[in-house]
Protein backbone atom coordinates (compact mmCIF):
# COMPACT_ATOMS: atom_id res chain seq x y z
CA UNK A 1 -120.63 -109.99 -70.02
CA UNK A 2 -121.25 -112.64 -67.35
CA UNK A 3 -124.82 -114.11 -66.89
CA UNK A 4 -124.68 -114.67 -63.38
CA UNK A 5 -127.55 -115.51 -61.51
CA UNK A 6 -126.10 -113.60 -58.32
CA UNK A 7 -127.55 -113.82 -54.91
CA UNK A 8 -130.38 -111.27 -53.49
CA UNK A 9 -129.72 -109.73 -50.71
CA UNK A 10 -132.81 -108.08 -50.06
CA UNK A 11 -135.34 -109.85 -48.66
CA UNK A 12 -136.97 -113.01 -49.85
CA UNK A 13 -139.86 -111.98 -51.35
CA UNK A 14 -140.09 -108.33 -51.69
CA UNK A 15 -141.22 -106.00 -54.32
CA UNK A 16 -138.05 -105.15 -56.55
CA UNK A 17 -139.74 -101.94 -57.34
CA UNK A 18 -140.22 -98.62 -55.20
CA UNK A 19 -143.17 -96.75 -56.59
CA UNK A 20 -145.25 -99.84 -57.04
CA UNK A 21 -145.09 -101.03 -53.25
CA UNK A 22 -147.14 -100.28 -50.24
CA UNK A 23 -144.38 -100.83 -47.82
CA UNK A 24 -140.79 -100.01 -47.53
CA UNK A 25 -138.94 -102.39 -44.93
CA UNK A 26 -135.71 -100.28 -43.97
CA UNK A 27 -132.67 -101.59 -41.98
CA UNK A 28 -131.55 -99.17 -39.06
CA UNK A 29 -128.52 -100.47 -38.15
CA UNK A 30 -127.56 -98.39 -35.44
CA UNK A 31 -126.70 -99.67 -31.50
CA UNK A 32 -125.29 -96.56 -30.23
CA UNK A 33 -127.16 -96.14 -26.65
CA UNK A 34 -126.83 -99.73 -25.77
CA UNK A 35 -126.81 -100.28 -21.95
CA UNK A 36 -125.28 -103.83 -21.80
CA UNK A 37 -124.24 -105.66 -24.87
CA UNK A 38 -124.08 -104.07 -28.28
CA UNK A 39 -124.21 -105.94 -31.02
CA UNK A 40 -127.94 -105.03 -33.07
CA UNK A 41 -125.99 -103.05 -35.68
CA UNK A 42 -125.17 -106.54 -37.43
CA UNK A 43 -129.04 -107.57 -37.51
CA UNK A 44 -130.85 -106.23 -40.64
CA UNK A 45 -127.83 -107.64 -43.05
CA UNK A 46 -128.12 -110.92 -41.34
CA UNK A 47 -131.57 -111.10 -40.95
CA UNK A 48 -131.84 -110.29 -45.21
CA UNK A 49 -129.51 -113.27 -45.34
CA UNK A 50 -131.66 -115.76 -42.64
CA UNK A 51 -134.77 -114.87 -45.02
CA UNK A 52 -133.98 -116.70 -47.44
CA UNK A 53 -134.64 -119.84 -45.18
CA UNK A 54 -138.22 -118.78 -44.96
CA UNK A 55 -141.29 -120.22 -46.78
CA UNK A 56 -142.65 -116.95 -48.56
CA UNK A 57 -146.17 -118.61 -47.45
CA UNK A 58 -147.79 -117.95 -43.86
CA UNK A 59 -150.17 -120.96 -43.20
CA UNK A 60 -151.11 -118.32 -40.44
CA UNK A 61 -152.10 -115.75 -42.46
CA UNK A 62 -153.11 -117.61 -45.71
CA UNK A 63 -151.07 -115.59 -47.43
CA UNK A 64 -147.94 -114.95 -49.59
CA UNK A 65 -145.25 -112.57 -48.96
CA UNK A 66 -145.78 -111.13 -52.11
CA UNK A 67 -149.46 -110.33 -51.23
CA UNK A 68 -147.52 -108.17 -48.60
CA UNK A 69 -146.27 -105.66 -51.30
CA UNK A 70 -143.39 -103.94 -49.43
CA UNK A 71 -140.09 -103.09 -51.29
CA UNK A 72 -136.24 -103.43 -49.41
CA UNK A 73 -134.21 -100.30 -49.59
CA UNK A 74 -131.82 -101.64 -47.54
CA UNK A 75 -129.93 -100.32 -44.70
CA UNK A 76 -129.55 -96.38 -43.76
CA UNK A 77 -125.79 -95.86 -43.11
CA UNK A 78 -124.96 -93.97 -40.03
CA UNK A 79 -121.78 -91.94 -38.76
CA UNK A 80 -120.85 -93.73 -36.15
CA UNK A 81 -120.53 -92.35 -32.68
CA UNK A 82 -123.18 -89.38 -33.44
CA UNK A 83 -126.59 -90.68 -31.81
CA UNK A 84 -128.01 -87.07 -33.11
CA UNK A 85 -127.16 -87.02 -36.45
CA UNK A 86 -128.33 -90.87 -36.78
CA UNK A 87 -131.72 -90.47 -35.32
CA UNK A 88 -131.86 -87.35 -37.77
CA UNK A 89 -131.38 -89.15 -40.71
CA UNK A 90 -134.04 -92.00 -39.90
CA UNK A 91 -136.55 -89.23 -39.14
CA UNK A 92 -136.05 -87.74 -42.56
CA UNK A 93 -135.83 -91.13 -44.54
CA UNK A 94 -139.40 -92.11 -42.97
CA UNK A 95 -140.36 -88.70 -43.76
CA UNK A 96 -139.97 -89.54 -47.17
CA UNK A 97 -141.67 -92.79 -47.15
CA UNK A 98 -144.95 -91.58 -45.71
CA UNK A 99 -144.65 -88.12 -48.11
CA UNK A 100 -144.40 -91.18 -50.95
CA UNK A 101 -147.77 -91.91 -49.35
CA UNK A 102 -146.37 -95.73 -47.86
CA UNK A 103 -145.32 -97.34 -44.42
CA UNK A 104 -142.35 -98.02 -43.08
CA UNK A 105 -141.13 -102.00 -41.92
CA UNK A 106 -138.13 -100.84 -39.66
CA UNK A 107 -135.05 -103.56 -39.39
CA UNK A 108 -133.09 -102.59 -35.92
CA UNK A 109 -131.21 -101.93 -34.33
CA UNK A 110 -131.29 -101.10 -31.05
CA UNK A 111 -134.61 -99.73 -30.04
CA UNK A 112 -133.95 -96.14 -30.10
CA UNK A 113 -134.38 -95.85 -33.49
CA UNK A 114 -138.44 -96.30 -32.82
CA UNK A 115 -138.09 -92.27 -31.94
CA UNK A 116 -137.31 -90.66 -34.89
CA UNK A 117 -140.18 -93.19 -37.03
CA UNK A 118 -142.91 -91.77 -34.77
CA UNK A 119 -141.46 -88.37 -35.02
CA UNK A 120 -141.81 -88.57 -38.50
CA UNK A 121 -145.06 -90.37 -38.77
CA UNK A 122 -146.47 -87.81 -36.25
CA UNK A 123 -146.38 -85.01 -38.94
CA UNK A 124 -148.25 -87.31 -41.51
CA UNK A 125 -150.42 -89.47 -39.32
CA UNK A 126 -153.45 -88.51 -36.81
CA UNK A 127 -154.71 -90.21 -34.42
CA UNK A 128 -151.30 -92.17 -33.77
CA UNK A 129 -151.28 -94.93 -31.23
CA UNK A 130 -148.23 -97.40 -30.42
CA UNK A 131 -148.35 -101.03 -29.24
CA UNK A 132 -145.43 -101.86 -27.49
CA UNK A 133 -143.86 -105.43 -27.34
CA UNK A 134 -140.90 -105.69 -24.81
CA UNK A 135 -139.31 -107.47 -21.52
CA UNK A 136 -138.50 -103.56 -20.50
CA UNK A 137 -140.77 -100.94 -20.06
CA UNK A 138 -138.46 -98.27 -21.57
CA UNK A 139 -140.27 -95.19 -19.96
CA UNK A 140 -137.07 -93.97 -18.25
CA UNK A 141 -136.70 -89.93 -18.73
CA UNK A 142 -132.82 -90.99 -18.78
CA UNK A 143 -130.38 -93.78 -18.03
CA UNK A 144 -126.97 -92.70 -16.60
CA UNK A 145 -127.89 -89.29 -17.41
CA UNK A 146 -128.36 -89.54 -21.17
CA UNK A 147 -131.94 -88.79 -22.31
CA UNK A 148 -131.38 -90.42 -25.53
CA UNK A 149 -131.60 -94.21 -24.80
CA UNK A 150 -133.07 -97.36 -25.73
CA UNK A 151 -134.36 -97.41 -22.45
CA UNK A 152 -136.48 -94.26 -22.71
CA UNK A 153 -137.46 -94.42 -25.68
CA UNK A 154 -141.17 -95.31 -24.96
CA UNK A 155 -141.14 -92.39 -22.38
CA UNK A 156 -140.12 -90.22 -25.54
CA UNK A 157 -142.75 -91.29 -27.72
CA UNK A 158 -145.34 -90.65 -24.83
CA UNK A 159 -144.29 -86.83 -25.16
CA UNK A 160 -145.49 -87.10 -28.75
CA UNK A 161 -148.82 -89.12 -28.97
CA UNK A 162 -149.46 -89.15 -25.27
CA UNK A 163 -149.31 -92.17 -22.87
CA UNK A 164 -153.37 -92.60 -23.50
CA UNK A 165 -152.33 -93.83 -26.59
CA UNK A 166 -149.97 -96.49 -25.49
CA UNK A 167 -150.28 -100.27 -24.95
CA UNK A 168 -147.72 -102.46 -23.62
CA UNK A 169 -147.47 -106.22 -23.79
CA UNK A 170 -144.92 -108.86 -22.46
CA UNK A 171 -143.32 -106.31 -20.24
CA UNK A 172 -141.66 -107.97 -16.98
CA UNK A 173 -138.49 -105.61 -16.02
CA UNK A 174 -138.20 -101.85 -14.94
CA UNK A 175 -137.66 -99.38 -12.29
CA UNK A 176 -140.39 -99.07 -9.91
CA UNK A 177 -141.29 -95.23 -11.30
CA UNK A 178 -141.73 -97.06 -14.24
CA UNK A 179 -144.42 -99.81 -13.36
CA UNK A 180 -145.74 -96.85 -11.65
CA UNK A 181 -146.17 -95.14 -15.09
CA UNK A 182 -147.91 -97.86 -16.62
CA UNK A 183 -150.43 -98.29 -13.75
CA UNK A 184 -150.76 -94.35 -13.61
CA UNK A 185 -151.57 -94.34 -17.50
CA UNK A 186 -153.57 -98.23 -17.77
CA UNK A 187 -150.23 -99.38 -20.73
CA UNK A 188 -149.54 -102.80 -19.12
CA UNK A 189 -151.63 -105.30 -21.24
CA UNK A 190 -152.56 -108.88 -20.27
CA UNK A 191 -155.51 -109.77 -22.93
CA UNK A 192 -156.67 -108.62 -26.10
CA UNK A 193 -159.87 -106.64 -24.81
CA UNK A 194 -157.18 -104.64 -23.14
CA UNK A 195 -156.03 -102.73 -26.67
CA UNK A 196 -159.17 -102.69 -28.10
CA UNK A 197 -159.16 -98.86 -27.58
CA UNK A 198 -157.25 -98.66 -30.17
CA UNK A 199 -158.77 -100.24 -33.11
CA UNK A 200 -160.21 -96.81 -33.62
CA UNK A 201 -157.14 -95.68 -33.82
CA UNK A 202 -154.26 -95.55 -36.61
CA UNK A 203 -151.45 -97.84 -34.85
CA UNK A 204 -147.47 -98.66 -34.77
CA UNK A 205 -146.55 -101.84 -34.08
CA UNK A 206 -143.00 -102.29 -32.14
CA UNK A 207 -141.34 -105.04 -31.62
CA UNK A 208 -138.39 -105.22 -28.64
CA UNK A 209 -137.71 -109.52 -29.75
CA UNK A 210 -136.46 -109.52 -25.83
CA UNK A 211 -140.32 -110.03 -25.44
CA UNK A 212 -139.87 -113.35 -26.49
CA UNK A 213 -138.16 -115.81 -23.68
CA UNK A 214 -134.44 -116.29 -23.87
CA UNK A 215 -134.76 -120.23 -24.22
CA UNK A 216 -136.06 -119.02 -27.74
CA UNK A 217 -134.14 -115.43 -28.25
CA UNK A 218 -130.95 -115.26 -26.77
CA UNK A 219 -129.43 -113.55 -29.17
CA UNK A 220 -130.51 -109.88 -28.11
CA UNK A 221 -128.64 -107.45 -25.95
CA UNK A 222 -130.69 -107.77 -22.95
CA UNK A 223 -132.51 -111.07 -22.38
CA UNK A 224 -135.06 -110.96 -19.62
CA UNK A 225 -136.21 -114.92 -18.33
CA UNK A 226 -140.03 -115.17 -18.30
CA UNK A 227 -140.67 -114.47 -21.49
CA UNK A 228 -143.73 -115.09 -24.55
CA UNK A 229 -143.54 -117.58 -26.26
CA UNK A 230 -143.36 -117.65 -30.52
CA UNK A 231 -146.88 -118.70 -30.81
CA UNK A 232 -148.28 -116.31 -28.44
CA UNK A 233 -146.33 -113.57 -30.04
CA UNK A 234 -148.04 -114.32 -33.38
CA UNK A 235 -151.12 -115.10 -31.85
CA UNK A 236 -151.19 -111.09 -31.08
CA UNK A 237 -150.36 -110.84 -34.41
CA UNK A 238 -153.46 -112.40 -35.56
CA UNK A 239 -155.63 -110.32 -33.37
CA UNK A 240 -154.21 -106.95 -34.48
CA UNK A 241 -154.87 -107.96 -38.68
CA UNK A 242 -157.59 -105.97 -37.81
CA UNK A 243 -156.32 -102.79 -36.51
CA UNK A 244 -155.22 -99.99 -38.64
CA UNK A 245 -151.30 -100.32 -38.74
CA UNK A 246 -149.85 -97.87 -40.14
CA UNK A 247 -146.10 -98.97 -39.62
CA UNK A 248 -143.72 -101.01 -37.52
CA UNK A 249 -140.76 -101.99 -36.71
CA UNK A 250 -138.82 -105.27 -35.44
CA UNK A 251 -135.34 -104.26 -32.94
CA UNK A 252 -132.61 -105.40 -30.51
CA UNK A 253 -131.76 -108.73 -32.10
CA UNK A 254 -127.63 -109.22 -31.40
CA UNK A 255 -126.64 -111.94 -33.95
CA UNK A 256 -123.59 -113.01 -32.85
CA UNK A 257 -124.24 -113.74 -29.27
CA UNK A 258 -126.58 -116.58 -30.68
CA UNK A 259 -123.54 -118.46 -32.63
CA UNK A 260 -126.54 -121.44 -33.86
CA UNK A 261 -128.45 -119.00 -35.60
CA UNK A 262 -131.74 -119.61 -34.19
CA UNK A 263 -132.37 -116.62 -32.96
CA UNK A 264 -131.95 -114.43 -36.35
CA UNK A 265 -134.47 -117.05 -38.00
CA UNK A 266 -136.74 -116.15 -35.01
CA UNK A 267 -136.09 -112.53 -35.74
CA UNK A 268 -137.00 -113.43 -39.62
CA UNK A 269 -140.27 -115.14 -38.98
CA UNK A 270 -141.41 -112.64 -36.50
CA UNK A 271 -140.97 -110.07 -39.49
CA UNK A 272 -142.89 -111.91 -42.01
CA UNK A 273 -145.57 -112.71 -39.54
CA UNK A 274 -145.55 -108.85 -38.31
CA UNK A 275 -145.51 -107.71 -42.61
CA UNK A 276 -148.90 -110.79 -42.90
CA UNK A 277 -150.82 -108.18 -40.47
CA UNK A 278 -150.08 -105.28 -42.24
């Protein structure tokens, strides 16, 4: 019998054990509905891998990653080439994370995959709010006559826990009907007064990383100049610690158009800043 020690693929830190955590980070792999270049399939594998470059401490935060308490499952795998059946089986694999009585830390992905979460959540959650960080406002009701999209996604989710409930941050690129939809319905955000509404509220967190500028992410599918920077990402970060989140999700990082790298350890640092506010 060999002795090993092997390498971990999970993630740095994580709780090795299911029933014992609080939250279940899940890799959704999927890139099906991409409109330009695909590619966010190969992120949560090489995003486990970039982890391990981490410090498991936020000076940030003050805290560890295993203060976190959140358990890797790893990474759904989808038939590829069936959007439906994919979105189905991340609905009822969240299901079964918040009917464990945990949240879910989704690993994208294209962006789509934030549908079936709140679908899911929606039937264990009240009072569900989403805060929205993105270049693209997403609130299409189709793109090239498909309805399932990553760039209606947020539109979809509307339908479910109503655009009141919505707050949108970094957003810079979209159809005029859509800026139009975020004036109609007060999303855009500029400040953090502007989503205090919803510390009443029991919130998901998504992160689109093509908020952040392409001089720091340019390995996503659609980069958008004009961007955040890292530290005011995480500086929102800070400020929601005290909201209620009750899940959230990181997407649309595209490894190999970034062949340096920096980008996925972006990607990873965002996460374990995004698990610290959980």
């Amino acid at each position: 019998m060999i002795a090993g020690p092997f390498l971990d693929r999970n993630w740095m830190g994580q709780n090795p054990n299911y029933e014992t955590s609080k939250i279940i980070m899940l890799g959704l792999p999927f890139d099906g509905t991409v409109s330009y270049r695909p590619g966010s399939r190969f992120a949560p594998e090489q995003i486990r891998l970039a982890s391990w470059g981490l410090e498991e401490y936020s000076p940030v935060f003050d805290k560890e990653l295993q203060d976190v308490n959140f358990h890797d499952v790893g990474d759904l795998e989808f038939p590829l080439g069936n959007t439906y059946k994919s979105l189905e089986l991340i609905r009822q694999n969240v299901e079964d994370i918040y009917n464990d009585g945990k949240k879910v830390f989704g690993i994208g992905g294209e962006h789509l995959v934030t549908l079936p979460e709140i679908q899911a959540i929606s039937k264990y959650v009240d009072n569900l709010a989403l805060i929205h960080f993105d270049a693209h406002t997403d609130l299409r009701e189709e793109y090239l006559g498909e309805e399932m999209s990553h760039s209606t996604v947020i539109r979809h989710i509307s339908d479910i826990i109503g655009a009141n409930n919505i707050k949108q941050i970094g957003i810079r690129s979209g159809m005029k009907e859509e800026w139009e939809f975020m004036k109609k319905h007060n999303t855009l955000c500029h400040k953090y007064s502007d989503i205090d509404e919803l510390k009443s509220k029991n919130v998901f967190v998504t992160v689109d990383l093509d908020c952040l500028d392409p001089s720091i992410m340019s390995g996503t599918g659609t980069p958008e100049a004009g961007g955040t920077t890292f530290k005011e990402l995480n500086d929102w970060f800070k400020y929601l610690k005290d909201f209620n989140i009750i899940g959230a999700d990181v997407v649309e990082l595209a490894p190999d158009y970034d062949s340096s790298g920096v980008s996925t350890a972006v990607a990873t640092k965002v996460i374990r800043e995004l698990l610290m506010a959980m």
